[in-house]
N, C-alpha and C. Protein backbone atom coordinates (compact mmCIF):
# COMPACT_ATOMS: atom_id res chain seq x y z
N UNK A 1 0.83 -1.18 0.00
CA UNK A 1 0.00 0.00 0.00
C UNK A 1 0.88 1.24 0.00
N UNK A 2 0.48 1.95 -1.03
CA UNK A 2 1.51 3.43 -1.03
C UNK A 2 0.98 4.21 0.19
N UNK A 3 1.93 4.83 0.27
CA UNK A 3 2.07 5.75 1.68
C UNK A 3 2.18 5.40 3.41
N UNK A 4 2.12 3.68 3.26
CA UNK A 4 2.03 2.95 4.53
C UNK A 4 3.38 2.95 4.74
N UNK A 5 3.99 2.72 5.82
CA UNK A 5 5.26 2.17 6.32
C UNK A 5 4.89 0.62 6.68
N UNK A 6 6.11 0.21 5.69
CA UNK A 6 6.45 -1.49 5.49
C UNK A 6 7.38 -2.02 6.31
N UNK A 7 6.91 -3.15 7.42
CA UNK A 7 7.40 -3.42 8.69
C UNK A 7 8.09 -4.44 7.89
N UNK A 8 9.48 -4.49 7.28
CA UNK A 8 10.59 -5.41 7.46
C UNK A 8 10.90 -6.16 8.06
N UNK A 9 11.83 -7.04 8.03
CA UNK A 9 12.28 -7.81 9.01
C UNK A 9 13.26 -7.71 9.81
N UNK A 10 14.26 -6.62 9.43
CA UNK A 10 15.09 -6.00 10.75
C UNK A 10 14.07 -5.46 11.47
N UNK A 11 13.29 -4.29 11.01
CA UNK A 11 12.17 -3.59 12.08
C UNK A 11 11.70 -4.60 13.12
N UNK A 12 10.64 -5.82 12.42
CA UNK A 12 10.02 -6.99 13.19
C UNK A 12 10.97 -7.03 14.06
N UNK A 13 12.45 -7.66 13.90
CA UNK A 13 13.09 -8.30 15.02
C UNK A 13 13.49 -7.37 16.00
N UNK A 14 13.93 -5.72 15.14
CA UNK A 14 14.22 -5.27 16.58
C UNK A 14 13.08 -5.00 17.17
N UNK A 15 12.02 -4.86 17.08
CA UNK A 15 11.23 -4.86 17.89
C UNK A 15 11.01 -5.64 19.06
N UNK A 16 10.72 -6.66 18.40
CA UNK A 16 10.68 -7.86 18.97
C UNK A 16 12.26 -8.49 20.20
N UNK A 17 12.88 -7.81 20.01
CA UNK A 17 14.44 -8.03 20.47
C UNK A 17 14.64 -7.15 21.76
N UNK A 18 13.55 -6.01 21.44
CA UNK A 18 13.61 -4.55 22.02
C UNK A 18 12.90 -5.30 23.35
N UNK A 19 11.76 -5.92 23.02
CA UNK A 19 10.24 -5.81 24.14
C UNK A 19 10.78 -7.20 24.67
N UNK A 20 11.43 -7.91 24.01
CA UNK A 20 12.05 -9.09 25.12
C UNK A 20 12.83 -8.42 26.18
N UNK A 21 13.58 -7.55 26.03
CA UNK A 21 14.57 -7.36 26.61
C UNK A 21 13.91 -6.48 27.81
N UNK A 22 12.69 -5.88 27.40
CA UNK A 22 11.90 -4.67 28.20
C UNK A 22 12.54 -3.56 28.46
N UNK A 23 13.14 -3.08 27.13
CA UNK A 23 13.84 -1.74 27.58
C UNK A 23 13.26 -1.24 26.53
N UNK A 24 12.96 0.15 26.48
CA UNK A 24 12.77 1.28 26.01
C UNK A 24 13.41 1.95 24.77
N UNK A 25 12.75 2.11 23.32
CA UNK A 25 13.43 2.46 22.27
C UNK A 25 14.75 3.51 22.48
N UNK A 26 14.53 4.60 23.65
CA UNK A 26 15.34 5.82 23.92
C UNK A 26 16.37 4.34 24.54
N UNK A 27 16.67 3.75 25.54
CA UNK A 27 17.53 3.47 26.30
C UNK A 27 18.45 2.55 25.06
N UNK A 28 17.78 2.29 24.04
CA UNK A 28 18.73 1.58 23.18
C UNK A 28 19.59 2.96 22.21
N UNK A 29 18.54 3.65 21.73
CA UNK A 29 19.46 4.78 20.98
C UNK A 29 20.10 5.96 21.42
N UNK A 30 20.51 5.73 23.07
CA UNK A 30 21.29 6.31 23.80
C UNK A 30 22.56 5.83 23.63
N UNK A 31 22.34 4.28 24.03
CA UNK A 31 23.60 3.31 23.83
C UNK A 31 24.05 3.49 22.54
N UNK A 32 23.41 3.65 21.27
CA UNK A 32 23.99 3.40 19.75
C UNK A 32 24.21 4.59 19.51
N UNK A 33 24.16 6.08 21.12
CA UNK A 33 24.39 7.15 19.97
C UNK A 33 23.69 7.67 19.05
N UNK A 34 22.57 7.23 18.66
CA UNK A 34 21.85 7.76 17.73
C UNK A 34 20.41 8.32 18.65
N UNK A 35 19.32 9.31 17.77
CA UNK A 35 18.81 9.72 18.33
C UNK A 35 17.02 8.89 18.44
N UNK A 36 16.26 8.46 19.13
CA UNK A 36 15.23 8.22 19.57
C UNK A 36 14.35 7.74 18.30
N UNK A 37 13.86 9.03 17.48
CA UNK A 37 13.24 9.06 16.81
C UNK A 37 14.15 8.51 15.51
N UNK A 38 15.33 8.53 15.20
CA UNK A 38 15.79 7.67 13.93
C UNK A 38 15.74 6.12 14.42
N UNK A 39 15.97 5.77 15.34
CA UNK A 39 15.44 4.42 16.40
C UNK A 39 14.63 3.67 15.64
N UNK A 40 12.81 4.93 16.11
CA UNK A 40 11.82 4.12 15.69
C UNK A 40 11.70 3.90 14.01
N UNK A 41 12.46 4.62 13.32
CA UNK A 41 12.50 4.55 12.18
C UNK A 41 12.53 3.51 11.24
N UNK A 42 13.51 2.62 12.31
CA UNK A 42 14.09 1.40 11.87
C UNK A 42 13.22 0.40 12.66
N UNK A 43 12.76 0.47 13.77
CA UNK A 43 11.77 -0.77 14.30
C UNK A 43 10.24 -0.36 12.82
N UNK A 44 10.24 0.89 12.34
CA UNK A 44 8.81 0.77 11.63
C UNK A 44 9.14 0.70 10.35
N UNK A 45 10.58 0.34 9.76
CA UNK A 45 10.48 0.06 8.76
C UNK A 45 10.72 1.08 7.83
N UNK A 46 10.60 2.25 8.00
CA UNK A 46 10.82 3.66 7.78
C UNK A 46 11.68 4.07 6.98
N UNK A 47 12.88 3.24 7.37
CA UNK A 47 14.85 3.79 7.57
C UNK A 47 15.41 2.64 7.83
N UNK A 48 16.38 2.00 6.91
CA UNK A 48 17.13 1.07 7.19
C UNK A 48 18.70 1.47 7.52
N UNK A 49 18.95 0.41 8.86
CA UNK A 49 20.47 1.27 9.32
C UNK A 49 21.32 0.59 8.47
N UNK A 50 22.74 1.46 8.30
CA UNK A 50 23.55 1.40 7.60
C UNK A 50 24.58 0.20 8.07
N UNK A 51 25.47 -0.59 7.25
CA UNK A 51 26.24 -1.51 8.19
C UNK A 51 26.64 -1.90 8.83
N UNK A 52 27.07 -0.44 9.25
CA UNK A 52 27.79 -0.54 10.51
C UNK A 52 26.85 -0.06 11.82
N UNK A 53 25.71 0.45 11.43
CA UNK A 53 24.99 0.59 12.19
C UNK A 53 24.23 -0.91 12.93
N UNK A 54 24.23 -1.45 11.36
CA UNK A 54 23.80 -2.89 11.97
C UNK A 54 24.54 -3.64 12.87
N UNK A 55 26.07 -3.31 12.53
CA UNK A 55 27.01 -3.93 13.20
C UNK A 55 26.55 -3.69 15.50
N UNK A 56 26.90 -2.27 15.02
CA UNK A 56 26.38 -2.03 16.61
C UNK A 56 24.77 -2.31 17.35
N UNK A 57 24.01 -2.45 16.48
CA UNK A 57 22.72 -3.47 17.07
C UNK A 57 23.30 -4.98 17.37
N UNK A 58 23.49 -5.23 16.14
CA UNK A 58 23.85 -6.84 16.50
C UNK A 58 24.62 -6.95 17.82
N UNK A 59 25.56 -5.98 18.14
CA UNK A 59 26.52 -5.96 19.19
C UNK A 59 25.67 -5.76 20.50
N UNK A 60 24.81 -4.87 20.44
CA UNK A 60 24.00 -4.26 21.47
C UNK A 60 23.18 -5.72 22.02
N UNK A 61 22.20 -6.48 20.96
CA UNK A 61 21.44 -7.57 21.47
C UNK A 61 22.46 -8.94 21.70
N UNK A 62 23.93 -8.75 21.43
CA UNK A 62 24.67 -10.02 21.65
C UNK A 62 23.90 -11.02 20.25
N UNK A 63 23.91 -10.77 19.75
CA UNK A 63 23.28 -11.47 18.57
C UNK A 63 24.38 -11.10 17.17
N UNK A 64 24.18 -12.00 16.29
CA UNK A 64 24.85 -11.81 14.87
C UNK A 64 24.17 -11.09 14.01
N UNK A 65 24.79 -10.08 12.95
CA UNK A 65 23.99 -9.40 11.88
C UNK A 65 22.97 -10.17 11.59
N UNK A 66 23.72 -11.99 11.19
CA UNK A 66 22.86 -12.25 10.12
C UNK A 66 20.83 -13.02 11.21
N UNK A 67 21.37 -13.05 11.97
CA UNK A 67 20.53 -13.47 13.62
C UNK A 67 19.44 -11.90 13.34
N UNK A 68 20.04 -11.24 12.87
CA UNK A 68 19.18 -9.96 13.09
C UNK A 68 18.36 -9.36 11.95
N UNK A 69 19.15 -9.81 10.71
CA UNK A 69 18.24 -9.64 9.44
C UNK A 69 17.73 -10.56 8.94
């Protein structure tokens, strides 16, 4: 559907990675340095992070890139 935001499967998992863990979108994009709202960007599919961005999620949940996409 045009104009919807398309929930991916990085988005799905961090989400899903996020609410296991029960922490808070801000308390993760404090840790990555990045800001809140580019965060949800990427749990909604919005904005996909860049490699190395992925690199430091994967790092953040103790999980592998490929565990994450």
């Amino acid at each position: 559907m045009r104009g919807e935001p398309k929930m991916n499967n990085i988005g799905t998992n961090l989400q899903r990675l996020r609410k296991a863990k029960g922490i808070f979108q801000s308390d993760i994009s404090a840790s990555l340095c990045i800001s809140q709202p580019t965060y949800s960007l990427y749990e909604n599919g919005q904005r996909e992070p860049s490699a190395d961005m992925l690199i430091q999620i994967a790092d953040f949940f103790g999980i592998t890139v490929d565990e994450l996409i």
